[in-house]
C-alpha atoms as a PDB file:
ATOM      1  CA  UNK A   1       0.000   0.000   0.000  1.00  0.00           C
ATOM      2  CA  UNK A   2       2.847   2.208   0.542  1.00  0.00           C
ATOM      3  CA  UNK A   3       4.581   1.457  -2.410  1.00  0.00           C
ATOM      4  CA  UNK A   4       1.865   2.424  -4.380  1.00  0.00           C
ATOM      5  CA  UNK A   5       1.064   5.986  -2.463  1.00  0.00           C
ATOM      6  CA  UNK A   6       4.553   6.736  -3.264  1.00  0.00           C
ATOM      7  CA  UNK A   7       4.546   5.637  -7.083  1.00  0.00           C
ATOM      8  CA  UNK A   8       1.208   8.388  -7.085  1.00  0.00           C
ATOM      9  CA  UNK A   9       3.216  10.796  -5.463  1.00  0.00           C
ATOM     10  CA  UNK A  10       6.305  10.559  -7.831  1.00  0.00           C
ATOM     11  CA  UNK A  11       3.498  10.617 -10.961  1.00  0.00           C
ATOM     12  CA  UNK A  12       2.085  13.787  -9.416  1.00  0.00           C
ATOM     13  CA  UNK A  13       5.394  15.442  -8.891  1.00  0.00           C
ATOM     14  CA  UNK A  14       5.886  14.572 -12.276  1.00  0.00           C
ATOM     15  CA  UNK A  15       2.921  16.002 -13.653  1.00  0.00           C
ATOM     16  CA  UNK A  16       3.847  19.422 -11.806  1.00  0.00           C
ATOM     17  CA  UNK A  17       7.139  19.726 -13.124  1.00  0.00           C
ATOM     18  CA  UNK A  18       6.245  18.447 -16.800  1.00  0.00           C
ATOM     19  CA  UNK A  19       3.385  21.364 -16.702  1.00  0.00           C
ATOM     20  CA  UNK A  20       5.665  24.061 -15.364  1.00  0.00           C
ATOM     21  CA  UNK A  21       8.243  23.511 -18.381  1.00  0.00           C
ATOM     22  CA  UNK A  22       5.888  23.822 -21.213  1.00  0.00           C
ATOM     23  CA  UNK A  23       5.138  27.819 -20.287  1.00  0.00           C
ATOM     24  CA  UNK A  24       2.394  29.719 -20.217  1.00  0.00           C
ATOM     25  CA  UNK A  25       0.153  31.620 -22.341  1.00  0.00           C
ATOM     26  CA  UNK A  26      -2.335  33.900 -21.653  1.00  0.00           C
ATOM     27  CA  UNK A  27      -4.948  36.691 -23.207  1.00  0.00           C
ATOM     28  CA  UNK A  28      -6.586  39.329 -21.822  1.00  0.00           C
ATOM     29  CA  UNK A  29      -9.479  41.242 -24.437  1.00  0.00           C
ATOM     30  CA  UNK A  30      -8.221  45.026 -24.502  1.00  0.00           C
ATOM     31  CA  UNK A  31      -9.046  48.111 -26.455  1.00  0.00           C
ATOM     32  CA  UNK A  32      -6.320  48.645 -29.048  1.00  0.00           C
ATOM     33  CA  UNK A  33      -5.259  52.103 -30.377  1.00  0.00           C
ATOM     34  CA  UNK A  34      -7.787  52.272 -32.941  1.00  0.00           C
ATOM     35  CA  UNK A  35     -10.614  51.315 -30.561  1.00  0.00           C
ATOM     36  CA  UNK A  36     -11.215  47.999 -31.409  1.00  0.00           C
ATOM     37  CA  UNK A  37     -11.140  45.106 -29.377  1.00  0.00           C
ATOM     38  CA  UNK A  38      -7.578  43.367 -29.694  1.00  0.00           C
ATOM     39  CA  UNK A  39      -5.788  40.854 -27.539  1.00  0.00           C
ATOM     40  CA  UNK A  40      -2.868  41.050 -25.060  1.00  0.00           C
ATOM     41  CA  UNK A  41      -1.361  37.913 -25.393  1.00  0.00           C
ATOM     42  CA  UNK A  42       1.624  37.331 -22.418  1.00  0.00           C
ATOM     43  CA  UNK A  43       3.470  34.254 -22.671  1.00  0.00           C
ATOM     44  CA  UNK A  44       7.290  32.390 -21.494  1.00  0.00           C
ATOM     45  CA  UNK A  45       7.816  32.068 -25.435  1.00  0.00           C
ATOM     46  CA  UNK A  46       7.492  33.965 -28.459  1.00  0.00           C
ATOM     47  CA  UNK A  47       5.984  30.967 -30.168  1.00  0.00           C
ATOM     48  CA  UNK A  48       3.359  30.282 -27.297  1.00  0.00           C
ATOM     49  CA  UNK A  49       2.658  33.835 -27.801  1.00  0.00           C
ATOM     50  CA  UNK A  50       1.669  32.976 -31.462  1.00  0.00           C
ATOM     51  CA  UNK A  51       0.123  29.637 -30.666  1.00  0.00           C
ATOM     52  CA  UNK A  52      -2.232  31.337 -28.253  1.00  0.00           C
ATOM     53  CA  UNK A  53      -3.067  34.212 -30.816  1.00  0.00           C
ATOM     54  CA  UNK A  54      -3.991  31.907 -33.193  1.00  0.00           C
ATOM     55  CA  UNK A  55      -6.361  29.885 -30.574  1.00  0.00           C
ATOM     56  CA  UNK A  56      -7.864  33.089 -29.243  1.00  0.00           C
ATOM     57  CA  UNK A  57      -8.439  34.321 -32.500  1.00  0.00           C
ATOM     58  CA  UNK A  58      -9.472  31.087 -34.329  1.00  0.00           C
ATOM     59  CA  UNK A  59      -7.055  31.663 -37.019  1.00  0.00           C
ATOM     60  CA  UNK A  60      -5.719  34.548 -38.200  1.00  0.00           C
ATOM     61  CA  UNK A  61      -4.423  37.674 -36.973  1.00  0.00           C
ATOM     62  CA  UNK A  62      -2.213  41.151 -37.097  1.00  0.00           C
ATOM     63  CA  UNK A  63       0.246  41.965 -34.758  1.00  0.00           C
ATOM     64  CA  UNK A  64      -0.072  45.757 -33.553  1.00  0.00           C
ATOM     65  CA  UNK A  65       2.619  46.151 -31.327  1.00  0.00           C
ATOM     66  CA  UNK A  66       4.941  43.689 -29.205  1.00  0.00           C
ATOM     67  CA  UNK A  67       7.445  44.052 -25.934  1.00  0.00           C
ATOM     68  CA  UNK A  68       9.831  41.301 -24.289  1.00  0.00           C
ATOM     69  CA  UNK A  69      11.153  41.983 -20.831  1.00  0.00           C
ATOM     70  CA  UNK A  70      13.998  40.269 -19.131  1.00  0.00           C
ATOM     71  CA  UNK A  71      14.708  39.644 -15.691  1.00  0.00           C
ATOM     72  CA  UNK A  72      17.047  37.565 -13.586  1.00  0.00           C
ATOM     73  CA  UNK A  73      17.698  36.710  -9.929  1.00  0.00           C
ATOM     74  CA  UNK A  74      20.730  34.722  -8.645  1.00  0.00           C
ATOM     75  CA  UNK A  75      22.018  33.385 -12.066  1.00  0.00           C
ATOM     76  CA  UNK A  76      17.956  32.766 -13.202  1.00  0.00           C
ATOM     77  CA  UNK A  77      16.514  34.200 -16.560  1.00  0.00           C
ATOM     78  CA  UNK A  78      13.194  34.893 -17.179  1.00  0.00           C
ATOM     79  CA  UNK A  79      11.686  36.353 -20.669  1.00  0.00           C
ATOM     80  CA  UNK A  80       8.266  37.824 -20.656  1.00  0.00           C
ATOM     81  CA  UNK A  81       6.904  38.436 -23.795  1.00  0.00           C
ATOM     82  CA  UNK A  82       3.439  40.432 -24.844  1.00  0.00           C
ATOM     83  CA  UNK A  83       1.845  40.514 -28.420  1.00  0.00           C
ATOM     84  CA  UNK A  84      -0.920  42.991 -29.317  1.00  0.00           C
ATOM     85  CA  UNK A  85      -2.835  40.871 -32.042  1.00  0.00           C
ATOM     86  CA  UNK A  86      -6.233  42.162 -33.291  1.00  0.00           C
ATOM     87  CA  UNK A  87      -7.968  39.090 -34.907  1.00  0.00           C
ATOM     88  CA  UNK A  88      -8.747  39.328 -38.604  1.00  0.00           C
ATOM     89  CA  UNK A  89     -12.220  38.393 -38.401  1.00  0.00           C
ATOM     90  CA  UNK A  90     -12.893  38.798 -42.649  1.00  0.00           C
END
């Protein structure tokens, strides 16, 4: 019985860690410079940023503006990049 709590335990553990390395992608609806709804799409990677463009807008889309920030604590990096997309919805 306790050999199989722990197996459960090392496949949840797993499951944590496996989900923190793919990243994360999300998009918040926003009013874009022309005053049209766009999307703010944050994300760990440029291409997850463009994955979760193309999800949120079910296809295409234009790019209005984009920003990457970099940060780093005791030897870590971390890259935060934003997309402005507005959906192409012709």
């Amino acid at each position: 019985m306790k050999l199989e709590k722990s197996a459960n335990m090392i496949w949840i553990a797993a499951i944590f860690v496996f989900g923190s390395l793919v990243g994360c992608a999300t998009a918040t609806p926003i009013i874009g410079p022309d005053g049209t709804e766009n999307q703010l799409i944050s994300c760990d990677s440029v291409q997850l940023c463009y994955e979760k463009a193309r999800e949120v807008c079910g296809g295409t889309y234009k790019i209005v503006n984009t920003n990457s920030e970099t940060s780093g604590v005791n030897g870590t990096l971390n890259i935060q990049t934003k997309l402005l997309v507005k959906c192409d919805r012709s």
